[in-house]
Protein backbone atom coordinates (compact mmCIF):
# COMPACT_ATOMS: atom_id res chain seq x y z
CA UNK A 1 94.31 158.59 117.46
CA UNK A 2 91.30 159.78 118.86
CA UNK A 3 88.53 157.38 120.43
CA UNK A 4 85.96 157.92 117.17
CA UNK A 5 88.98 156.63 115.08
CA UNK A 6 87.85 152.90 116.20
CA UNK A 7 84.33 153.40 115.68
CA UNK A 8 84.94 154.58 111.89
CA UNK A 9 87.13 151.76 111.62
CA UNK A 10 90.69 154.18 111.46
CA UNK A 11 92.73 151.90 113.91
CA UNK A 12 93.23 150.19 116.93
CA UNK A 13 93.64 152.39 120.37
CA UNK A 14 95.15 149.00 121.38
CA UNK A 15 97.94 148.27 118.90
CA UNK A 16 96.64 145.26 117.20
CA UNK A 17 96.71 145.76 114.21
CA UNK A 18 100.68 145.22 113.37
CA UNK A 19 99.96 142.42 111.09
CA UNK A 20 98.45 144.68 108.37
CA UNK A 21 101.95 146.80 108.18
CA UNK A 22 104.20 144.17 108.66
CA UNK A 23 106.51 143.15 105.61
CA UNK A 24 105.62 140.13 104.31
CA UNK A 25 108.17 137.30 105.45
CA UNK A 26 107.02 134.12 103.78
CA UNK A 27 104.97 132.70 106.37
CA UNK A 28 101.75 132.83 104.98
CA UNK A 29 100.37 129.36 104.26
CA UNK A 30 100.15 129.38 100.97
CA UNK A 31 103.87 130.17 101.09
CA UNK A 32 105.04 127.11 103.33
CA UNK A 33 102.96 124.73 101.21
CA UNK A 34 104.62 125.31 98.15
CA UNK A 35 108.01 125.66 99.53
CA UNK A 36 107.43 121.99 101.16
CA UNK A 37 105.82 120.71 97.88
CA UNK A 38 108.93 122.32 96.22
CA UNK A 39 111.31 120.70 98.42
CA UNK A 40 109.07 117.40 97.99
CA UNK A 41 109.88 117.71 94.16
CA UNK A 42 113.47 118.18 94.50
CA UNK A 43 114.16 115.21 96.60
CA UNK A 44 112.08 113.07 94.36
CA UNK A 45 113.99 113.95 91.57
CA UNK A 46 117.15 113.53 93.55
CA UNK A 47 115.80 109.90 94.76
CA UNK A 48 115.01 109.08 90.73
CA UNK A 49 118.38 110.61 89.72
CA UNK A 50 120.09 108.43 91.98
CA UNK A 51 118.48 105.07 90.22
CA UNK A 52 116.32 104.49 93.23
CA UNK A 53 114.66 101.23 93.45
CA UNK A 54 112.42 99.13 96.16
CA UNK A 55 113.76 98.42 99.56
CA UNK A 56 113.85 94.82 98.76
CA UNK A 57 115.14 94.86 95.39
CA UNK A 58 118.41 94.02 96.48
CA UNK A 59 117.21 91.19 98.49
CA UNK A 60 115.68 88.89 95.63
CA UNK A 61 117.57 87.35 92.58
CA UNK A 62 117.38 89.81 89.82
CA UNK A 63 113.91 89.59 88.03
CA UNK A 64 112.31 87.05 90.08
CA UNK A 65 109.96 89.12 92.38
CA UNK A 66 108.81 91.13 89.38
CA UNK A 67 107.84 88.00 86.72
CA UNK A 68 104.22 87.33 85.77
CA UNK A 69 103.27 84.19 88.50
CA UNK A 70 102.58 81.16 87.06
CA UNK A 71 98.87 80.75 88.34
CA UNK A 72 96.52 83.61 88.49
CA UNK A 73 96.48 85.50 92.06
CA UNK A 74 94.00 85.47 94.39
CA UNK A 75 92.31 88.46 95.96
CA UNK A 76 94.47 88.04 98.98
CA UNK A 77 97.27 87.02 97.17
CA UNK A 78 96.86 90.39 94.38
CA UNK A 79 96.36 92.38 97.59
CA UNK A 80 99.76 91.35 99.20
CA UNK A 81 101.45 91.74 95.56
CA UNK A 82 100.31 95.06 95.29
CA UNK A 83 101.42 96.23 98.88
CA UNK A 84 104.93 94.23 98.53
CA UNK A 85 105.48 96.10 94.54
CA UNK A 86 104.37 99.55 96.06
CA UNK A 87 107.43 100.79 94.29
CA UNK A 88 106.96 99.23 91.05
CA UNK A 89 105.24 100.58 88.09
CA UNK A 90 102.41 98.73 86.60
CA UNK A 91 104.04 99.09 83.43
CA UNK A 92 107.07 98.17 84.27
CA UNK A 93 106.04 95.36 87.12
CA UNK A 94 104.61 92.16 85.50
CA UNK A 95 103.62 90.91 88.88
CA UNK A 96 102.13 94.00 90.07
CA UNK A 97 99.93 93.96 86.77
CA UNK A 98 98.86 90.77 87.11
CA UNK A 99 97.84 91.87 90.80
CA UNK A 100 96.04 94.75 89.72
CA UNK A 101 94.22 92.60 86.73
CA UNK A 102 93.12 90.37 89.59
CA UNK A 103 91.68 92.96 92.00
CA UNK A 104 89.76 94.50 89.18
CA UNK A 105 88.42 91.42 88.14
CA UNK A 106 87.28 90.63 91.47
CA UNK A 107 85.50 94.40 92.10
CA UNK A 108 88.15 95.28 94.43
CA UNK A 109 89.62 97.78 92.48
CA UNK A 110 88.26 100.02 90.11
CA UNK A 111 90.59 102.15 87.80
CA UNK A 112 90.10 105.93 87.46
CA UNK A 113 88.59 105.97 83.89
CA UNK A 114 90.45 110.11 83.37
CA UNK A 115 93.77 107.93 83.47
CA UNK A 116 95.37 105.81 81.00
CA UNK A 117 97.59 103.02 81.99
């Protein structure tokens, strides 16, 4: 290498350049994001597969945390609903619809209008 070789932009006197002719070894970031997101898939599937449900589904009598309450919710009430039925589906969650009915009604919560639920 001779010392114009820099200045033209032909190397580096110093050896630092080792990245540009290394083989590529799946490093990149681009490459460990969609491995993890991969790996995130698989184990959701796995989880779903499996018949997953809430944590404390197997704490309640069948059905009776998921029914539509008897009185409508209030805000604090559709708030603790909705953090307690994380798990649930609106669709398939009663209670957690009726929550979410309530918060919209109330402004708290305003539905993405590119969704349909």
């Amino acid at each position: 290498m001779q010392p114009n070789d820099i200045e033209q932009g032909r190397g580096d006197a110093v050896g630092f350049n080792w990245w540009q002719e290394a083989e590529p070894d799946g490093t990149s970031v681009q490459e460990i994001v969609d491995r993890v997101q991969a790996e995130w898939r698989a184990e959701r599937r796995r989880i779903r597969a499996m018949g997953a449900q809430p944590a404390d589904a197997g704490m309640w009598p069948r059905g009776w945390p998921h029914e539509v309450p008897n009185q409508p919710l209030s805000v604090s009430e559709a708030h603790w609903t909705m953090q307690r039925h994380r798990g649930c589906r609106v669709d398939e969650c009663p209670r957690k619809a009726a929550a979410r009915h309530a918060l919209i009604n109330a402004g708290r919560m305003k539905p993405d209008a590119s969704r349909e639920y």
